[in-house]
N, C-alpha and C. Protein backbone atom coordinates (compact mmCIF):
# COMPACT_ATOMS: atom_id res chain seq x y z
N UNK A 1 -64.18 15.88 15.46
CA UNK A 1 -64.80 14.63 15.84
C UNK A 1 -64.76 13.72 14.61
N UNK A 2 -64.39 12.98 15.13
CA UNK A 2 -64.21 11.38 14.06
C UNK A 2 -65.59 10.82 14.05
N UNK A 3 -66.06 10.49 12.53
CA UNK A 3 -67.40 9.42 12.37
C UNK A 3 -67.29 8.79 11.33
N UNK A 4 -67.77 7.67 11.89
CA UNK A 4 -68.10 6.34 11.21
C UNK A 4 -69.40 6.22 10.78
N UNK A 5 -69.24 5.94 9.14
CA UNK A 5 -70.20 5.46 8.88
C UNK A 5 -70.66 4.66 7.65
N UNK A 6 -71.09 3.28 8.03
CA UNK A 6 -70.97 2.00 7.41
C UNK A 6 -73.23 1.79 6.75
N UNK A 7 -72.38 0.81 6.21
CA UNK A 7 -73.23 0.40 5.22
C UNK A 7 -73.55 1.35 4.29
N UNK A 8 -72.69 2.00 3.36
CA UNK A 8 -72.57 2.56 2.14
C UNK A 8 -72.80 1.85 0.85
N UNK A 9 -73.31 2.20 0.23
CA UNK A 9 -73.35 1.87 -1.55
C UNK A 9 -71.84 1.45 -1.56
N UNK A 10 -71.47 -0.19 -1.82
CA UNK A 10 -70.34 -0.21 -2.73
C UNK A 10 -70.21 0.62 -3.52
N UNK A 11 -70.55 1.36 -4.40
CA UNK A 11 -70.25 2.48 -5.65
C UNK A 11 -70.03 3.46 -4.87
N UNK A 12 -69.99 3.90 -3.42
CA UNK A 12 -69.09 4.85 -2.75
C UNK A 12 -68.08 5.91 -3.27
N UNK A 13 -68.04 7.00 -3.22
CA UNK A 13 -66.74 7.13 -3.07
C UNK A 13 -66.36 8.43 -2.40
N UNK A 14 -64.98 9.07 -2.14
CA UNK A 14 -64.86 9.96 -1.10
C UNK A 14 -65.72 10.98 -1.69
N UNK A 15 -66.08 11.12 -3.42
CA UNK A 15 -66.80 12.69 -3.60
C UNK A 15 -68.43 12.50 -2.90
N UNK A 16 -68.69 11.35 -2.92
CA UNK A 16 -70.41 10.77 -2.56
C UNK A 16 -70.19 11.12 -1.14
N UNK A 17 -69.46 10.54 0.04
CA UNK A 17 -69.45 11.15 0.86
C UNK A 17 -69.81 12.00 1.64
N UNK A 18 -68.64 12.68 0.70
CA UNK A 18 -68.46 14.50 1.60
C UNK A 18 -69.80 15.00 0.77
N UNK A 19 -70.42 15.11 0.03
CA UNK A 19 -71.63 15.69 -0.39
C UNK A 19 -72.67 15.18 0.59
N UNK A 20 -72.73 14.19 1.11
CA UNK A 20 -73.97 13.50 2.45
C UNK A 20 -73.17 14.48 3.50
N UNK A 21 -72.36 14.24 3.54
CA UNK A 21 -72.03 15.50 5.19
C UNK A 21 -72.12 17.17 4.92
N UNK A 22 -72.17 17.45 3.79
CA UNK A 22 -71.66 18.94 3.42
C UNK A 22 -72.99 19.56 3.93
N UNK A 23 -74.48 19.06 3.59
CA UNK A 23 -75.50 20.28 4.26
C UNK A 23 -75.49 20.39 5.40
N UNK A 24 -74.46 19.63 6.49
CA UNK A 24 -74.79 19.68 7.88
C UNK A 24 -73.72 20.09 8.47
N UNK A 25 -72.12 20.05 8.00
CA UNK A 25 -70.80 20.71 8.30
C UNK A 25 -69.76 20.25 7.10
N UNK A 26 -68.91 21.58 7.36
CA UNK A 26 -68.09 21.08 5.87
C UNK A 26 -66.57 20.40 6.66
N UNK A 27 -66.48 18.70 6.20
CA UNK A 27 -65.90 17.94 6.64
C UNK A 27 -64.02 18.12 5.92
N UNK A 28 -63.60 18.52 7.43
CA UNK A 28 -62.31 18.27 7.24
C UNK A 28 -61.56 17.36 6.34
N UNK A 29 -61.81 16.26 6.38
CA UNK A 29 -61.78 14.95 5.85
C UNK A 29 -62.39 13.63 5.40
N UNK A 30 -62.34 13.22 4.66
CA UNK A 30 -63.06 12.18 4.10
C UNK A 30 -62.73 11.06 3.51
N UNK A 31 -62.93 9.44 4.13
CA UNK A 31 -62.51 8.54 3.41
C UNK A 31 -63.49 7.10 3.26
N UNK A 32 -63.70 7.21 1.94
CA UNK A 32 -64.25 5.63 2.00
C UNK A 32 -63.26 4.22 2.17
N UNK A 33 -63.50 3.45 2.89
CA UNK A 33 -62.57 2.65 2.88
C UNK A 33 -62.76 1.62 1.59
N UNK A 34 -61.69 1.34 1.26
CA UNK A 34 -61.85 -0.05 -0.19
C UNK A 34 -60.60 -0.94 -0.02
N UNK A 35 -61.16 -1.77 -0.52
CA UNK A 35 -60.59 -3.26 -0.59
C UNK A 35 -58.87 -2.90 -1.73
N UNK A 36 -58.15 -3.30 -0.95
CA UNK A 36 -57.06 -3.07 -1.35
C UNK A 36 -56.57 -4.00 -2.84
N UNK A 37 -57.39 -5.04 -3.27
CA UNK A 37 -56.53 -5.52 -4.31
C UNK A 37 -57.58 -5.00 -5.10
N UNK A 38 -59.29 -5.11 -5.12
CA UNK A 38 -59.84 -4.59 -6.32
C UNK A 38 -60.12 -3.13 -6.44
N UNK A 39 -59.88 -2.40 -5.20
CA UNK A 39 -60.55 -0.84 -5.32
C UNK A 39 -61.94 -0.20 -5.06
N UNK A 40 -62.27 -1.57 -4.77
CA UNK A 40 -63.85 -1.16 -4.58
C UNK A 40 -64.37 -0.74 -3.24
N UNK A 41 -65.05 -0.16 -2.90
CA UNK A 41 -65.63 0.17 -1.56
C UNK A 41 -66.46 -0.79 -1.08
N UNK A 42 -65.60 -0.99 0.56
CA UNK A 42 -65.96 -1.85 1.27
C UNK A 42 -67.52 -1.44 2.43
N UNK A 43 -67.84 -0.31 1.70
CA UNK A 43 -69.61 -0.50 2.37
C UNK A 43 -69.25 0.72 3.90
N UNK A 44 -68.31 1.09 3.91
CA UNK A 44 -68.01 2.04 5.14
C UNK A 44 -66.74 3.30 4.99
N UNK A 45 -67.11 3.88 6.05
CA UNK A 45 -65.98 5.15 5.67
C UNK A 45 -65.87 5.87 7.01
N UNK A 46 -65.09 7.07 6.84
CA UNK A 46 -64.68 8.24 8.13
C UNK A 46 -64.93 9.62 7.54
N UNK A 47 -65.53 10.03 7.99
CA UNK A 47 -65.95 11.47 8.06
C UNK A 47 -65.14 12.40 9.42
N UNK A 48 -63.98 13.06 9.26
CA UNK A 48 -63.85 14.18 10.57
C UNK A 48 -64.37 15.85 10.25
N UNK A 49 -64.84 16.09 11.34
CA UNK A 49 -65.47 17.36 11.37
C UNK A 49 -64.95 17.99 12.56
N UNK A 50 -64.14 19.26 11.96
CA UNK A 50 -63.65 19.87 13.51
C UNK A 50 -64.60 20.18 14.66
N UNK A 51 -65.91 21.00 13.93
CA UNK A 51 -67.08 21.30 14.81
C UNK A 51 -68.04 20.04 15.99
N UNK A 52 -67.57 20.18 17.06
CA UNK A 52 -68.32 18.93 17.33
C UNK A 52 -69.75 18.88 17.28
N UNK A 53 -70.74 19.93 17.65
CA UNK A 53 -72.10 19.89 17.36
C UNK A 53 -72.48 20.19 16.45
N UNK A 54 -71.98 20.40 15.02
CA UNK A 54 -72.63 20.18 13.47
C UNK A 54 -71.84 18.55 13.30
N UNK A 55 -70.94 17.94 14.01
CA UNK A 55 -70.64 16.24 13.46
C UNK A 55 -71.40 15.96 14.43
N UNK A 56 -72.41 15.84 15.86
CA UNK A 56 -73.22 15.39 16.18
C UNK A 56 -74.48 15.62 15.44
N UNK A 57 -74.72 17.39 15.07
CA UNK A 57 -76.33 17.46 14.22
C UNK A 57 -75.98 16.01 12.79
N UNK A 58 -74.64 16.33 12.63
CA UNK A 58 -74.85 15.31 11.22
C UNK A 58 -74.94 14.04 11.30
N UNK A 59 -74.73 13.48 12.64
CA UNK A 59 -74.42 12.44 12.98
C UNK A 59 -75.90 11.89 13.14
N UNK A 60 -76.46 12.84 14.22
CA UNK A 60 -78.63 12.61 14.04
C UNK A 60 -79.10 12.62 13.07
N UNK A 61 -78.64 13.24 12.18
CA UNK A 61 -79.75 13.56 11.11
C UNK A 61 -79.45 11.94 9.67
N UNK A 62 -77.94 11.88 9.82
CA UNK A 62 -78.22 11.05 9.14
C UNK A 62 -77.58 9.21 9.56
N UNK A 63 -78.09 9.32 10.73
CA UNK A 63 -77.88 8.19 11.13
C UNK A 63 -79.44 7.21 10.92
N UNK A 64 -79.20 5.78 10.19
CA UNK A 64 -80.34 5.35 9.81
C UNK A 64 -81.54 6.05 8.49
N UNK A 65 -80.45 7.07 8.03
CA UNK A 65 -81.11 7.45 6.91
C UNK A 65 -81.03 6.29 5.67
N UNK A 66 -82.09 6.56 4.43
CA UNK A 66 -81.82 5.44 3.53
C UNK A 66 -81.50 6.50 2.40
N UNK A 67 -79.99 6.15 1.87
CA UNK A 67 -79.45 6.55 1.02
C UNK A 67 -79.15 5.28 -0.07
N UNK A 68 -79.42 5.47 -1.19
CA UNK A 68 -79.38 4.25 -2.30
C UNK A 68 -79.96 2.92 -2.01
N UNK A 69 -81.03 3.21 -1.43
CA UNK A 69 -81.56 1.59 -0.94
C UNK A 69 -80.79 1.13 0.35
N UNK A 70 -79.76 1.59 0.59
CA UNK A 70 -79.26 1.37 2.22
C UNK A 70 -79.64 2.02 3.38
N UNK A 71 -79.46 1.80 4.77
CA UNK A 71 -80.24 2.47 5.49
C UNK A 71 -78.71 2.70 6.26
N UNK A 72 -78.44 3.71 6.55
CA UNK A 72 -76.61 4.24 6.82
C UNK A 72 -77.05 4.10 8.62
N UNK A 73 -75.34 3.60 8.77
CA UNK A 73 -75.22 3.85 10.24
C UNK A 73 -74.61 4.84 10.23
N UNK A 74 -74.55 5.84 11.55
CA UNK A 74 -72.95 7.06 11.39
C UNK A 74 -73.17 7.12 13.09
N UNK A 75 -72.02 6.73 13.42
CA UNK A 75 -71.61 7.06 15.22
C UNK A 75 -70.17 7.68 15.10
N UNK A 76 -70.13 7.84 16.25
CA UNK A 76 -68.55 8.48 16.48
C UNK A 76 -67.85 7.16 16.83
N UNK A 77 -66.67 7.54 15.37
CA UNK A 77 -65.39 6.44 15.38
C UNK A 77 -65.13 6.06 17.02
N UNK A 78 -64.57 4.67 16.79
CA UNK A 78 -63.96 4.38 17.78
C UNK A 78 -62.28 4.50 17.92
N UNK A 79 -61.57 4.89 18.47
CA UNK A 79 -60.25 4.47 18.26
C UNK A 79 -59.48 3.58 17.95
N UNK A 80 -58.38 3.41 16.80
CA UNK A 80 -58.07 2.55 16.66
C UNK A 80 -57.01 1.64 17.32
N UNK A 81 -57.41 -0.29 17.91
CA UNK A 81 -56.96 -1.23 18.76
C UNK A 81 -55.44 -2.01 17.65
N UNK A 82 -54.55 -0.51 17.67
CA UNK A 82 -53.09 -0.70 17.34
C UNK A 82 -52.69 -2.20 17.60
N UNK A 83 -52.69 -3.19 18.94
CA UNK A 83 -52.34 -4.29 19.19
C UNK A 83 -53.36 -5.06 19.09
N UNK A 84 -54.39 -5.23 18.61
CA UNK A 84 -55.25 -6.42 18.50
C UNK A 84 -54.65 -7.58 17.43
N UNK A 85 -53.59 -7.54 16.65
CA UNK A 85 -52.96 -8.42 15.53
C UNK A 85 -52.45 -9.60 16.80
N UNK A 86 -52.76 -11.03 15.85
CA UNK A 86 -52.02 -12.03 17.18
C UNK A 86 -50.85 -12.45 16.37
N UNK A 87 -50.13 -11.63 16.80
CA UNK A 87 -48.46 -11.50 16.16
C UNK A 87 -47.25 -12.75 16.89
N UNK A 88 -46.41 -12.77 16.05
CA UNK A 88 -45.55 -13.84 17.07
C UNK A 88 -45.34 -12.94 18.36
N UNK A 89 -45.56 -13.99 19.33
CA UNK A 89 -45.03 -13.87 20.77
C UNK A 89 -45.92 -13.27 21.68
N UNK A 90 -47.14 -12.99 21.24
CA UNK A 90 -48.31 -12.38 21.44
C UNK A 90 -49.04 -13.82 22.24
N UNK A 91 -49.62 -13.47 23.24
CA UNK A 91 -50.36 -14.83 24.26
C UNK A 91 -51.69 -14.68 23.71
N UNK A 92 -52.33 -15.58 23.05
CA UNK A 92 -53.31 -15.42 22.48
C UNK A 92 -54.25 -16.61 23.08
N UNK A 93 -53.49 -17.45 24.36
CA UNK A 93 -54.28 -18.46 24.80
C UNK A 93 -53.67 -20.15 24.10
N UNK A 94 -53.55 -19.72 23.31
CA UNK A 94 -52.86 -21.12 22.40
C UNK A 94 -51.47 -21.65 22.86
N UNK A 95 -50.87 -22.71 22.51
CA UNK A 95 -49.91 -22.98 22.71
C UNK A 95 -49.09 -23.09 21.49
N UNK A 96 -48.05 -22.42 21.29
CA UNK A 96 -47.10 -22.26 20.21
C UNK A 96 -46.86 -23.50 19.06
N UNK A 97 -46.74 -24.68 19.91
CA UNK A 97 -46.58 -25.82 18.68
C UNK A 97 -47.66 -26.36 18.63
């Protein structure tokens, strides 16, 4: 199970993470997301956990917890909307010229 979970400490990072998920399941994977030109963490991340009811217990337990003065969201990821870009040739409602 894929989870999301935003409003992280900018000072983030994947080791901070996986230590918030580790007392509740030990996470397959782990990523904070960051801003591609400075490196810094953009306040959210993905946690997968093969187990689905230790990534739901972890998902209760620390959803709305306050970690560093933040109060964390964590739900189950949504999938990602591959075509949402309004690319050429894409009907976006507008008219081309």
């Amino acid at each position: 199970m894929k989870l999301y979970v935003g409003n992280l400490s900018y000072d983030a990072n994947d080791s901070d993470l996986r230590d918030l998920f580790t007392p509740f399941a030990e996470p397959d994977s782990v990523r904070v997301i960051t801003d591609r030109d400075t490196g810094r963490s953009k306040g959210f991340g993905f946690v997968e956990v093969a187990d689905t009811g230790k990534a739901t217990a972890a998902m209760a337990a620390l959803n709305g917890k306050e970690v560093n003065g933040r109060t964390l969201t964590v739900s189950e990821a949504r999938p990602r909307n591959e075509g949402s870009g309004n690319r050429a040739g894409s009907r976006s409602g507008r008219g081309r010229y």
